[in-house]
Structure formats: C-alpha cells, structure tokens
C-alpha atoms as a PDB file:
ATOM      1  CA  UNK A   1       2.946 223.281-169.258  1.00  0.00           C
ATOM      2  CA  UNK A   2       1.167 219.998-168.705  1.00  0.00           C
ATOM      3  CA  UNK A   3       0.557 218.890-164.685  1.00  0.00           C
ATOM      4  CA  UNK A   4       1.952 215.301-164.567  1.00  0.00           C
ATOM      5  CA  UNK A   5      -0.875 212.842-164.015  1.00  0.00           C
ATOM      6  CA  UNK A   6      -1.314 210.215-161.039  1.00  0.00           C
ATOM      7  CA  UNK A   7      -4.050 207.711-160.281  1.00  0.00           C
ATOM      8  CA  UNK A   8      -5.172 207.299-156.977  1.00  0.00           C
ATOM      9  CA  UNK A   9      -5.547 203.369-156.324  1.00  0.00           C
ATOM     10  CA  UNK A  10      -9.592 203.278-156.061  1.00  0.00           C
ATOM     11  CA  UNK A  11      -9.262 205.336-159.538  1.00  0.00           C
ATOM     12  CA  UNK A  12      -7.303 201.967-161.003  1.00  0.00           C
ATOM     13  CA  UNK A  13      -9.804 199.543-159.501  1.00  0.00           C
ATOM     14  CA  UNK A  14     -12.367 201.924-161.143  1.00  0.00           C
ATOM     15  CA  UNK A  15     -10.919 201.520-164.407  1.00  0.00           C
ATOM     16  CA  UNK A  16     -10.390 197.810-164.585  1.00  0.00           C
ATOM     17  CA  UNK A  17     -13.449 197.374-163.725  1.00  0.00           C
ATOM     18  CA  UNK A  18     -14.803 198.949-165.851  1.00  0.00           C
ATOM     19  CA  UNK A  19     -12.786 197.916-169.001  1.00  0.00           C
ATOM     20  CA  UNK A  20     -13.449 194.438-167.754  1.00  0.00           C
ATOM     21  CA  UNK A  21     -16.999 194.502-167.527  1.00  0.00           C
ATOM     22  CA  UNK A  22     -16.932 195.700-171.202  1.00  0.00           C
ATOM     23  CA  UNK A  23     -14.763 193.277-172.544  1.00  0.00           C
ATOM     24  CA  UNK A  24     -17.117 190.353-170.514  1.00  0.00           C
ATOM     25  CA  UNK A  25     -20.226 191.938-171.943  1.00  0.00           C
ATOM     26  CA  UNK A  26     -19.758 192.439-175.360  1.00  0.00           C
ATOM     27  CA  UNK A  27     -16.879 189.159-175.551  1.00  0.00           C
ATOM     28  CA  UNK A  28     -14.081 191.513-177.106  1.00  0.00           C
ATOM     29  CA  UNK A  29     -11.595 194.234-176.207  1.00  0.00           C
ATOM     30  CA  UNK A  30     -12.655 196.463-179.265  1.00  0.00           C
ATOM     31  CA  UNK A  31     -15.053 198.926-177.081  1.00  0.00           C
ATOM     32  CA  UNK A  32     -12.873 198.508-173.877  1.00  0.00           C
ATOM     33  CA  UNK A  33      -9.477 200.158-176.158  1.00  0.00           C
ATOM     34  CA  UNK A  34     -11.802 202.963-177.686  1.00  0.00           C
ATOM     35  CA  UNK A  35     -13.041 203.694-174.062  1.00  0.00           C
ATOM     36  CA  UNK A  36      -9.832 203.769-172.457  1.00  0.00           C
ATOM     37  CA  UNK A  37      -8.610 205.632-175.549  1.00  0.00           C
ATOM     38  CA  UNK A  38     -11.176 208.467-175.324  1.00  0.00           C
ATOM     39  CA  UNK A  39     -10.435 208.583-171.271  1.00  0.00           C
ATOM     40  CA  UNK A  40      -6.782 209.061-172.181  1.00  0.00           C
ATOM     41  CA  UNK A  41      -7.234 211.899-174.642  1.00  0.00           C
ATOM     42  CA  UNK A  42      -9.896 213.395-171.937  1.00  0.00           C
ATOM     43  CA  UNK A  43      -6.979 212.769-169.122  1.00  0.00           C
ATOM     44  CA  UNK A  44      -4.451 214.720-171.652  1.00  0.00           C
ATOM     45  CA  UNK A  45      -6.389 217.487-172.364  1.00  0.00           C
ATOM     46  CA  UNK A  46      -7.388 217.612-168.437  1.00  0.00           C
ATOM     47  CA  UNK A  47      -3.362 217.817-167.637  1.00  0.00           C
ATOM     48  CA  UNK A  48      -3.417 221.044-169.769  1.00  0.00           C
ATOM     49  CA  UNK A  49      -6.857 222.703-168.911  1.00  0.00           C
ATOM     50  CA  UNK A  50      -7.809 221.102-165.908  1.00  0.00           C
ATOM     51  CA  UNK A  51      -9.905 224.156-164.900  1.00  0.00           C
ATOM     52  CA  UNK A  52     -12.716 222.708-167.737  1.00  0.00           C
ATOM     53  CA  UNK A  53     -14.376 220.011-165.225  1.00  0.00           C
ATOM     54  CA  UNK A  54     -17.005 220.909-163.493  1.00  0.00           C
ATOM     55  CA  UNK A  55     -16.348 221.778-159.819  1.00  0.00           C
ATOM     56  CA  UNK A  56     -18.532 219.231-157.273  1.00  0.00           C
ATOM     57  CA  UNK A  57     -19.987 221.032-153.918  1.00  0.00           C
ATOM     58  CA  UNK A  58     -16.900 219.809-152.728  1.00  0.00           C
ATOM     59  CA  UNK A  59     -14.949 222.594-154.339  1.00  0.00           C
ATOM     60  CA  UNK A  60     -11.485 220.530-154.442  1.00  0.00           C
ATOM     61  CA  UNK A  61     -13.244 217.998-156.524  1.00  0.00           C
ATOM     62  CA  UNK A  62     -13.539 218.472-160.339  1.00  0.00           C
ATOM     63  CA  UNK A  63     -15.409 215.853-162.588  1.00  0.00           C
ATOM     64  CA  UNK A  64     -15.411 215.879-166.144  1.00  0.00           C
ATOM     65  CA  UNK A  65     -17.575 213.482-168.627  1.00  0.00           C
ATOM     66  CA  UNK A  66     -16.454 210.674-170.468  1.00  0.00           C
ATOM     67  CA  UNK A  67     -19.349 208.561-172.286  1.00  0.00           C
ATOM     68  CA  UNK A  68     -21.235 207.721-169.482  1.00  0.00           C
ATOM     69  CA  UNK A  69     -18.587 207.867-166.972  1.00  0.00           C
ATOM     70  CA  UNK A  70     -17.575 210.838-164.229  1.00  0.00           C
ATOM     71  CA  UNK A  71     -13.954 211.279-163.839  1.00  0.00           C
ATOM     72  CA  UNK A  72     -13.240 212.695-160.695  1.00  0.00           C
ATOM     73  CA  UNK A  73      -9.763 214.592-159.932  1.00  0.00           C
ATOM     74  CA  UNK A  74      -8.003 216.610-158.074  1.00  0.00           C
ATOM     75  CA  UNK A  75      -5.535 219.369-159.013  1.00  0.00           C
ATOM     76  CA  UNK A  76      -2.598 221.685-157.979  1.00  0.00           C
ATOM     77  CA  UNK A  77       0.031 223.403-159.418  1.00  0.00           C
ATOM     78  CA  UNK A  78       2.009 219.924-160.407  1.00  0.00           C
ATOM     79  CA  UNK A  79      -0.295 217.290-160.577  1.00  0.00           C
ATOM     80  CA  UNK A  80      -3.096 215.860-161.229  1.00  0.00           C
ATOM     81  CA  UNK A  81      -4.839 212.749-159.645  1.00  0.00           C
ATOM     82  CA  UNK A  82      -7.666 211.086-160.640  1.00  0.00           C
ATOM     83  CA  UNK A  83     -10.003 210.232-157.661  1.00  0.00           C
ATOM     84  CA  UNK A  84     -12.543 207.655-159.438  1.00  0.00           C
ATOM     85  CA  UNK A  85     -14.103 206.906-162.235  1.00  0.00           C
ATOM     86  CA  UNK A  86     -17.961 206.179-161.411  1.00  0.00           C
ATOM     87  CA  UNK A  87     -20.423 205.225-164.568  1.00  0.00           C
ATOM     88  CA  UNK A  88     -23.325 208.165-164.417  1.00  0.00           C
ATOM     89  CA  UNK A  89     -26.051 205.811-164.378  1.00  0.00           C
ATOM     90  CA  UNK A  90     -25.266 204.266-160.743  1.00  0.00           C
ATOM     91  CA  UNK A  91     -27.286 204.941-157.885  1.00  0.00           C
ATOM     92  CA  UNK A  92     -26.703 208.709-157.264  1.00  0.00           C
ATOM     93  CA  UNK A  93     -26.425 208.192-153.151  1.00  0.00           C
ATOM     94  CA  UNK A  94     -23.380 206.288-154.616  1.00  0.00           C
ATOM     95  CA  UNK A  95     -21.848 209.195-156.869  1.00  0.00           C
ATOM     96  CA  UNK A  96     -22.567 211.533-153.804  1.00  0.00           C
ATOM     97  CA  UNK A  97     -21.107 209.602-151.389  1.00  0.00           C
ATOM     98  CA  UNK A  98     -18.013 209.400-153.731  1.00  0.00           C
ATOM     99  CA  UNK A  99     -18.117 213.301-154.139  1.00  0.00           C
ATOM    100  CA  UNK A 100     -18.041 213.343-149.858  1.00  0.00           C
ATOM    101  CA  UNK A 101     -15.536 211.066-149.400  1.00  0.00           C
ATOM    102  CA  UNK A 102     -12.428 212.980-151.262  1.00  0.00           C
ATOM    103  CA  UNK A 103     -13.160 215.756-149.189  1.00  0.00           C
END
C-alpha cells in the first residue's frame, strides 16, 4: 500500500522556485511540466518503495535523485513528506546544512 504524500512548506517554495526559474530561463513552461512530471513519477514510486533513497548521515533523512535535483523526505508507516528539493550543483555547505537542519 502506497504512504500518502505531504509537502513540507520549504519543500513548495523549493519547487516553485525551481519551476520558475526554468520557465524564466528558457521563456516557456515545456521543460518546467517534464520536470515536475518526472518529480511526480519519482514522488509515486517513492510512496511505494520509499526505502530506495539514499539514507543522509542524518539517518531519518532519505534523498533520492531527480535530474540534477536532491529530493529530500522523510518517512513512516503513513506518510511521506518531502523536506526540500535542493539542485545538486549548489554550494555543498548549503546541501549539508539542509541535511542538518531536518534533524
């Protein structure tokens, strides 16, 4: 059975930034949908298997690769959230910080 599937608020922010920088950049929504597409079907497939992230050294902290993005998320037995999404080729005192924080 599928864990239902929340988004923490800094995980929306996250997103819409990110969509939004895409659709500035490249003056169209095209790569923005297939983006937010491909996180979806990651997301779904997460909700079933959520176990196939990688655990951070914070070991209640999964993240799991998306193009060049880190999707960070949490899990129980019912849900599961979405921390952040952080693009991989930030500064990584930034990704770690992120990975200490949702300790």
């Amino acid at each position: 059975m599928a864990l239902k599937l929340e988004w923490t608020e800094r995980a929306i922010e996250h997103i819409v930034e990110i969509l939004e920088y895409w659709e500035e950049r490249n003056g169209s929504k095209t790569y923005s949908i297939k983006l937010y597409s491909w996180m979806e079907t990651t997301l779904a497939m997460l909700t079933k298997h959520p176990e196939s992230g990688r655990i951070t050294d914070n070991k209640r902290l999964f993240k799991k690769i998306v193009k060049d993005y880190f999707i960070y998320y949490t899990f129980d037995t019912e849900i599961l959230t979405v921390i952040g999404i952080i693009d991989m080729r930030r500064d990584p005192d930034f990704i770690q910080k992120i990975e200490n924080e949702s300790k």
